[in-house]
Protein backbone atom coordinates (compact mmCIF):
# COMPACT_ATOMS: atom_id res chain seq x y z
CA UNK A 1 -26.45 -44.29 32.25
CA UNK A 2 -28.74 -47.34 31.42
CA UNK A 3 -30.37 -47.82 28.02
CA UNK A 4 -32.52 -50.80 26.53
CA UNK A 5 -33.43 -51.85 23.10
CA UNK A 6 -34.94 -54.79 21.70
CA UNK A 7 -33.83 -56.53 18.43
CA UNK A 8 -35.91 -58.16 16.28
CA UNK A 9 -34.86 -61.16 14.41
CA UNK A 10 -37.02 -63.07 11.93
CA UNK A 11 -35.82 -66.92 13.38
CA UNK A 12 -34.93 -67.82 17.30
CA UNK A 13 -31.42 -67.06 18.37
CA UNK A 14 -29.53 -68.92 20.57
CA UNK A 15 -27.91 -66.20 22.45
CA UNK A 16 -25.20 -68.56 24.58
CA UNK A 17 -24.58 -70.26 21.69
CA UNK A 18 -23.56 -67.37 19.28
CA UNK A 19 -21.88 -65.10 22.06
CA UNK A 20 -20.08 -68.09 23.72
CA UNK A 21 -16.98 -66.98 21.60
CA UNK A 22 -16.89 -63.62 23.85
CA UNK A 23 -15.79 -65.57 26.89
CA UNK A 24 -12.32 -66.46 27.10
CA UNK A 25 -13.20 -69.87 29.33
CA UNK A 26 -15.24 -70.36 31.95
CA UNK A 27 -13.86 -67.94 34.78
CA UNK A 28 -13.58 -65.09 32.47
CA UNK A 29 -14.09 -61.87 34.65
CA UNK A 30 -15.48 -59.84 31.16
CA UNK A 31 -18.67 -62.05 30.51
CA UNK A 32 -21.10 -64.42 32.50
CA UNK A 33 -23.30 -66.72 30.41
CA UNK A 34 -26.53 -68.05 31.30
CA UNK A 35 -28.79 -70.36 29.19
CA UNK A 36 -30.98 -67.88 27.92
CA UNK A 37 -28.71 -64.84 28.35
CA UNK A 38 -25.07 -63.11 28.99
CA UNK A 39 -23.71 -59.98 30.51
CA UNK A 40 -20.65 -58.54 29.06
CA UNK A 41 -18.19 -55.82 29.89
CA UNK A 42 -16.40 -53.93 27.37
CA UNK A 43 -14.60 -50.73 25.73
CA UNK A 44 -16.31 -48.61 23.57
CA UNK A 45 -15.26 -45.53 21.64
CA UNK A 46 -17.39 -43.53 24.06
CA UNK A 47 -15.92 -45.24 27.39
CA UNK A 48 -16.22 -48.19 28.65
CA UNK A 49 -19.70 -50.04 29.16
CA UNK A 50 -21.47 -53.06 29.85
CA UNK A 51 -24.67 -55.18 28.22
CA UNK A 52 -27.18 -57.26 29.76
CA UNK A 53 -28.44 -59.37 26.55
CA UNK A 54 -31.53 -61.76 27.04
CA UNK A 55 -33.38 -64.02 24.08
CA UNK A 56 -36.91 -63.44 24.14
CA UNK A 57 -40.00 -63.75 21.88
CA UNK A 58 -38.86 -62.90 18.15
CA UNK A 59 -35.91 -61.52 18.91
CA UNK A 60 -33.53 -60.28 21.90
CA UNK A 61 -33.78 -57.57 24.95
CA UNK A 62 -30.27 -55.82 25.59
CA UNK A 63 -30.00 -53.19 28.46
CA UNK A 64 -26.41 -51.50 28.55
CA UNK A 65 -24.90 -49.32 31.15
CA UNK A 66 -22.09 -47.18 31.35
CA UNK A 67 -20.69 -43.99 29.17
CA UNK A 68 -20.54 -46.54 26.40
CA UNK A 69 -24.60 -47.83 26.76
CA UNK A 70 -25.63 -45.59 23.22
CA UNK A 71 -22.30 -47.18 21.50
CA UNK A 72 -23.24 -51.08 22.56
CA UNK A 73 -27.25 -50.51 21.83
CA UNK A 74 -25.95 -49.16 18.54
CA UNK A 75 -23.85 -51.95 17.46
CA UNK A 76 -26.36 -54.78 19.40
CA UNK A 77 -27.97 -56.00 16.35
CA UNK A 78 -24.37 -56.70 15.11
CA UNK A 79 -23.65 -58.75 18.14
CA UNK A 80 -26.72 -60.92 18.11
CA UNK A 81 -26.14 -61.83 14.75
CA UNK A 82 -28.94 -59.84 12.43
CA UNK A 83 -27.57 -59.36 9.66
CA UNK A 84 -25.97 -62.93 10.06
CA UNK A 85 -27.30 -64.71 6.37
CA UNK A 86 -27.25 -67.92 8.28
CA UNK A 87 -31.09 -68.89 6.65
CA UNK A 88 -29.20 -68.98 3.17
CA UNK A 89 -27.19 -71.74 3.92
CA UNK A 90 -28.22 -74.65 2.47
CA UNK A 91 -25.39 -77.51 2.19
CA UNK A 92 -25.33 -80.26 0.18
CA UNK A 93 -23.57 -82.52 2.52
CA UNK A 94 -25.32 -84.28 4.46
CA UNK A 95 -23.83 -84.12 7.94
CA UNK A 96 -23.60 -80.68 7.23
CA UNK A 97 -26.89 -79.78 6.89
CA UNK A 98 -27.68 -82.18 9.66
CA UNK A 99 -25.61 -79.85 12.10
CA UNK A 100 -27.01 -76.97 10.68
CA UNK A 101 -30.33 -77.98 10.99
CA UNK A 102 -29.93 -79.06 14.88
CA UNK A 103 -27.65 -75.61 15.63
CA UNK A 104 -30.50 -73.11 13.45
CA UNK A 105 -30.75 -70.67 16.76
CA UNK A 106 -26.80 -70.39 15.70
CA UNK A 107 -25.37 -66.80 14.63
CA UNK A 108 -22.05 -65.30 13.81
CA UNK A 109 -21.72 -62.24 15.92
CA UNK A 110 -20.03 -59.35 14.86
CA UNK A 111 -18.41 -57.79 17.74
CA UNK A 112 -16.38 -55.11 16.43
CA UNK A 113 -13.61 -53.75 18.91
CA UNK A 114 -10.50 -55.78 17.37
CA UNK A 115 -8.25 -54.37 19.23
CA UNK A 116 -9.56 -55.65 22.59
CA UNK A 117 -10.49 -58.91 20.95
CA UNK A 118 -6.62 -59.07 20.22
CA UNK A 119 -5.15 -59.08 23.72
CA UNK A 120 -6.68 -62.23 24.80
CA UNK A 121 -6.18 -63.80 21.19
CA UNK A 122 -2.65 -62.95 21.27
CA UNK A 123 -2.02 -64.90 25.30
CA UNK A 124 -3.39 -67.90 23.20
CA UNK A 125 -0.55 -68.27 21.04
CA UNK A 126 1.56 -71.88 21.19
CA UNK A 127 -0.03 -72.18 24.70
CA UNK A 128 -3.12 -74.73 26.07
CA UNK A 129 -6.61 -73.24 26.08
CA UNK A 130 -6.42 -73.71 29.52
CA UNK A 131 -2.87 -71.44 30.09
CA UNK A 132 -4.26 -69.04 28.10
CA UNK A 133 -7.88 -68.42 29.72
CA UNK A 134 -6.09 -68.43 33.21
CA UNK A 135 -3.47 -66.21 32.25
CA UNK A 136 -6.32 -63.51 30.79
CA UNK A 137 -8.57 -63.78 34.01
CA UNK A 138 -5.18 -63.26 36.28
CA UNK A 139 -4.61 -60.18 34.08
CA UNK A 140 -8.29 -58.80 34.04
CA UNK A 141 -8.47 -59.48 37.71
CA UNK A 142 -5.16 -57.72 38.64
CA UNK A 143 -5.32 -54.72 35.94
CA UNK A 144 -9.44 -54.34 35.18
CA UNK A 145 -11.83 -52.21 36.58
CA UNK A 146 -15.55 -53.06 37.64
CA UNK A 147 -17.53 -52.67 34.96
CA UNK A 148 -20.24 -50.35 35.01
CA UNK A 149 -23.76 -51.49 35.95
CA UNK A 150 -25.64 -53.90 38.75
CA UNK A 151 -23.42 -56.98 37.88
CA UNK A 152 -20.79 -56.31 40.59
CA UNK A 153 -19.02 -59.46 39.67
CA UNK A 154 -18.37 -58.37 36.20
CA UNK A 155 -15.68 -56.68 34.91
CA UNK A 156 -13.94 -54.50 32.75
CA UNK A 157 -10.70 -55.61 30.46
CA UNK A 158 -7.94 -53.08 31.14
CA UNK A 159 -7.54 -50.25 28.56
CA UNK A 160 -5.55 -50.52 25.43
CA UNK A 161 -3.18 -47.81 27.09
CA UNK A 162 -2.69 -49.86 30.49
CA UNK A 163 -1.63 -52.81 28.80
CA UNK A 164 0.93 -50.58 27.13
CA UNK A 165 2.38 -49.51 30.24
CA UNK A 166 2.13 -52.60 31.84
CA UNK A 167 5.95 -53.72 33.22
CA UNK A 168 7.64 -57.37 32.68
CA UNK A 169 7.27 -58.62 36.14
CA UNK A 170 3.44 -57.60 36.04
CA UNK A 171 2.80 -59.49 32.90
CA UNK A 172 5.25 -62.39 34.47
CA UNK A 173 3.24 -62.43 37.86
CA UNK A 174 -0.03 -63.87 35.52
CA UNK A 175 1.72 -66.03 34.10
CA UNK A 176 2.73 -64.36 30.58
CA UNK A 177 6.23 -64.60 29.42
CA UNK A 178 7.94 -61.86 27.46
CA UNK A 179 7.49 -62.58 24.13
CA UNK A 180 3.75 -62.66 23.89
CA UNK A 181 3.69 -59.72 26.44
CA UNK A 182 5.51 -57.87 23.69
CA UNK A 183 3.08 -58.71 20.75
CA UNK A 184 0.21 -57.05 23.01
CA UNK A 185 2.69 -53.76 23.90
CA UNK A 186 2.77 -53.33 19.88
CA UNK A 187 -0.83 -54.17 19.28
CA UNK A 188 -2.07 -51.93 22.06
CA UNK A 189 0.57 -49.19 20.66
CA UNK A 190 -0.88 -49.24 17.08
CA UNK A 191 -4.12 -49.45 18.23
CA UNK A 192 -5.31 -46.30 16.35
CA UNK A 193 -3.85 -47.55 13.17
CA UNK A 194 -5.43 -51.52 14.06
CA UNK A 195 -8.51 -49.48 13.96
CA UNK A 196 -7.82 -47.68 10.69
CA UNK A 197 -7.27 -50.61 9.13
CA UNK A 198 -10.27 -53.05 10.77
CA UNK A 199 -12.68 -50.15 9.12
CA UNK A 200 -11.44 -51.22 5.80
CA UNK A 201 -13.51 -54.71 6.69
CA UNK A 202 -12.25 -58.30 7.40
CA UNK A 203 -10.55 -59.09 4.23
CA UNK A 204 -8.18 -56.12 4.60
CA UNK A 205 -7.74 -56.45 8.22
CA UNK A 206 -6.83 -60.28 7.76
CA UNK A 207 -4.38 -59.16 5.29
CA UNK A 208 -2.65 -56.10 6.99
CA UNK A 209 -2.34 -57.02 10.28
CA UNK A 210 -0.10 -59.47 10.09
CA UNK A 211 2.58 -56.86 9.23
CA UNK A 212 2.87 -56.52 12.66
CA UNK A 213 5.52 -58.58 14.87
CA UNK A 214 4.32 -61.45 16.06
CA UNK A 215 0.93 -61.62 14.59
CA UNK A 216 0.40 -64.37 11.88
CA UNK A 217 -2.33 -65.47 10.16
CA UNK A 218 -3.82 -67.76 13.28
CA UNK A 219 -4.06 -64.74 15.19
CA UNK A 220 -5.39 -62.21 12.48
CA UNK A 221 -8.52 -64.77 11.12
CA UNK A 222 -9.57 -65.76 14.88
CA UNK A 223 -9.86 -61.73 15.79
CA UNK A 224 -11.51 -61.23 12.10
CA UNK A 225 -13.83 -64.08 12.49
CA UNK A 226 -15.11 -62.76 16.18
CA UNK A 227 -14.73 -59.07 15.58
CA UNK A 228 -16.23 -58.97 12.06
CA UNK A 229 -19.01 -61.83 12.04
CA UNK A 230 -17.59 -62.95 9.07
CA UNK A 231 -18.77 -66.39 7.64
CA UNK A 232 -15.53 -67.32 5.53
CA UNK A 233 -12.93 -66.43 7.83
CA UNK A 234 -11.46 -69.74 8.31
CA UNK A 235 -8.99 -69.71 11.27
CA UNK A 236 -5.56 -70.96 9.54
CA UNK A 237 -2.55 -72.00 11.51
CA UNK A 238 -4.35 -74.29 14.52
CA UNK A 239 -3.12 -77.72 15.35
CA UNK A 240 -6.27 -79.22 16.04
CA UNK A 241 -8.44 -77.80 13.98
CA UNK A 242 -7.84 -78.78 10.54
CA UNK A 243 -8.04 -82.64 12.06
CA UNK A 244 -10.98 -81.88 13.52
CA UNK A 245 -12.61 -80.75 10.45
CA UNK A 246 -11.12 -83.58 8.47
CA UNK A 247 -12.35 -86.52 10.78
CA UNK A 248 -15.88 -85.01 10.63
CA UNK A 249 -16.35 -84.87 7.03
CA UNK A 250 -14.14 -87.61 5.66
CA UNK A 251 -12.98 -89.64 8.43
CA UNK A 252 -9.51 -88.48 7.96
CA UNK A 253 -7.48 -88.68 11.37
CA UNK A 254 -4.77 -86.14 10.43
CA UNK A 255 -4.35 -82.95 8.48
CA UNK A 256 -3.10 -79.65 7.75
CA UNK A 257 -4.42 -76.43 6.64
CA UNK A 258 -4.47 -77.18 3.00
CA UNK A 259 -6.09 -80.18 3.66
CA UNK A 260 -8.70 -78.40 5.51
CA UNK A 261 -9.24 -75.84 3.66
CA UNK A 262 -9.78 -78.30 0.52
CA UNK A 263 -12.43 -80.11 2.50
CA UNK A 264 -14.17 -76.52 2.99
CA UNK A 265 -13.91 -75.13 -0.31
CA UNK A 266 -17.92 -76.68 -1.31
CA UNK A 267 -18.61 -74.42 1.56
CA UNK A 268 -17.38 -71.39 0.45
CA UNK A 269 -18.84 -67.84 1.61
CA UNK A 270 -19.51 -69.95 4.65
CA UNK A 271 -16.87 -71.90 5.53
CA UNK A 272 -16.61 -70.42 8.88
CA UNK A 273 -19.95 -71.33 9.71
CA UNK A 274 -19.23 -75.03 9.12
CA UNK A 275 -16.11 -75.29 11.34
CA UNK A 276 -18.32 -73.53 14.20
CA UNK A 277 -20.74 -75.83 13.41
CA UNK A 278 -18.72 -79.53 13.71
CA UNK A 279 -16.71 -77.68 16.18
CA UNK A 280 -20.07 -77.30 18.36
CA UNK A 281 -20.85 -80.85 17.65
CA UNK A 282 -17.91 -82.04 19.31
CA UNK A 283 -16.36 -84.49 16.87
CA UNK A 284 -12.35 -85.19 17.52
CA UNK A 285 -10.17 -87.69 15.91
CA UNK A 286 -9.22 -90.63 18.70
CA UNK A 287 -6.13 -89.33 19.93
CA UNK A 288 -2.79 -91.63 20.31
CA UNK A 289 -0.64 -89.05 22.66
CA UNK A 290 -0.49 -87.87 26.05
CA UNK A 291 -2.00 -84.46 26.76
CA UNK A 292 0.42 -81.44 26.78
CA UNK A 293 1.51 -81.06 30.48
CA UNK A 294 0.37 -77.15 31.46
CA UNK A 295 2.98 -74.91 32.68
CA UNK A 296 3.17 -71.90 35.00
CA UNK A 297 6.13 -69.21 34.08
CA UNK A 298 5.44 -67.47 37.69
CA UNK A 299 7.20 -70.52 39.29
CA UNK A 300 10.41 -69.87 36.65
């Protein structure tokens, strides 16, 4: 089944730049960017399905295939940012407005499916960007399926329920030691009751799904953030980050979260729109230690 639908929007969108947070690095198997474009497999309530989103005059052409095509042309204008309030921002600061100005095709996407968006959130934990992104596209490689649709390279995360099942020594061969393994075996358990819970909105999912074992707040405002296009969800509980933000607005070198989240408070109601923003500009404090050397469990 293929469908199409085109989205209006009322300003340009800059569709690599607002979906770029689908893609778990550069090789991941689940999403290919292109300037102007991105394909992306995915679950949907109705089976599993794939979307072929292009920006073109005054808004954006999405194609989806699969038994989940109706579900993803449903939810596109979600994805792309529509309903994104963006144009209201207007920030006193200068720098601010400076990025905001230069980064205006910029939207938060919304792209629902928490539960999915936890798995590869969750092999991120107290590991490198790097680990993490290689040990996702080792397990969508060995566990995924190809995702329906002409882009034979793409494919499909496996399903809640196969990660469930999934053995030690399968999660050990990519790379994933035991106890982040776990955390996804209890997410992908209580996945109903994740859902339950994310249809309450991102405020309430923030809040109640860290009552699960080894989810903390780092984990539950990154999903909310991505999952619910939300414009305040500041991610709490990064190491770089709150730096980051710090050296680009005050020339601070080092800081926490409350530090950060100080800095951010002018910005409230879209405070997670201004981190995305420095973050895109690239900013980082000079940095006065070696690099974290990467590791590989399968060699343990």
């Amino acid at each position: 089944m293929t469908s199409t639908r085109f989205v209006p929007l009322a300003a340009p969108v800059d569709v690599r730049a607002t979906l770029a947070p689908l893609a778990r690095g550069p090789y991941d198997p689940c999403v290919q960017r292109g300037r102007h474009e991105i394909w992306r497999a995915t679950h949907t309530p109705d089976g599993p399905g794939s979307q072929h989103v292009v920006a073109v005059a005054d808004g954006v052409e999405v194609e989806a295939f699969g038994p989940g095509a109706a579900w993803l042309l449903e939810h596109a204008p979600a994805l792309v940012g529509a309903a994104d309030t963006g144009h209201e921002f207007a920030p006193a600061d200068a720098l601010v407005a400076e990025l905001h100005r230069r980064d205006r095709g910029l939207r938060l996407a919304a792209a629902g499916n928490p539960v999915e968006l936890m798995v590869p959130t969750v092999l991120e934990q107290k590991v490198t960007s790097t680990e993490a992104h290689r040990a996702y596209s080792r397990l969508v490689r060995a566990h995924g399926h190809p995702a329906p649709g002409p882009n034979e390279e793409l494919r499909l995360p496996p399903t809640v329920a196969e990660l469930a099942a999934l053995p030690s020594f399968a999660w050990h061969a990519v790379g994933v030691e035991r106890r982040r393994a776990d955390t996804i075996r209890e997410v992908c358990t209580r996945a109903g009751a994740i859902e339950r819970v994310a249809a309450e909105g991102s405020a309430v999912f923030q809040q109640r799904v860290t009552a699960l074992p080894g989810i903390g707040p780092w984990t539950a405002t990154s999903v909310a953030g991505l999952a619910f296009g939300d414009p305040d969800a500041v991610v709490v509980g990064d190491y770089h980050l709150p730096s980051i933000v710090a050296w680009n607005l005050v020339g601070e070198r080092r800081a926490d979260d409350a530090r950060m989240l100080e800095l951010l408070e002018p910005f409230r109601g879209h405070r997670a729109r201004v981190v995305a923003l420095i973050a895109r500009a690239g900013g980082h404090p000079p940095r006065r230690a070696p690099r974290r050397a990467l590791r590989d469990i399968r060699r343990i």
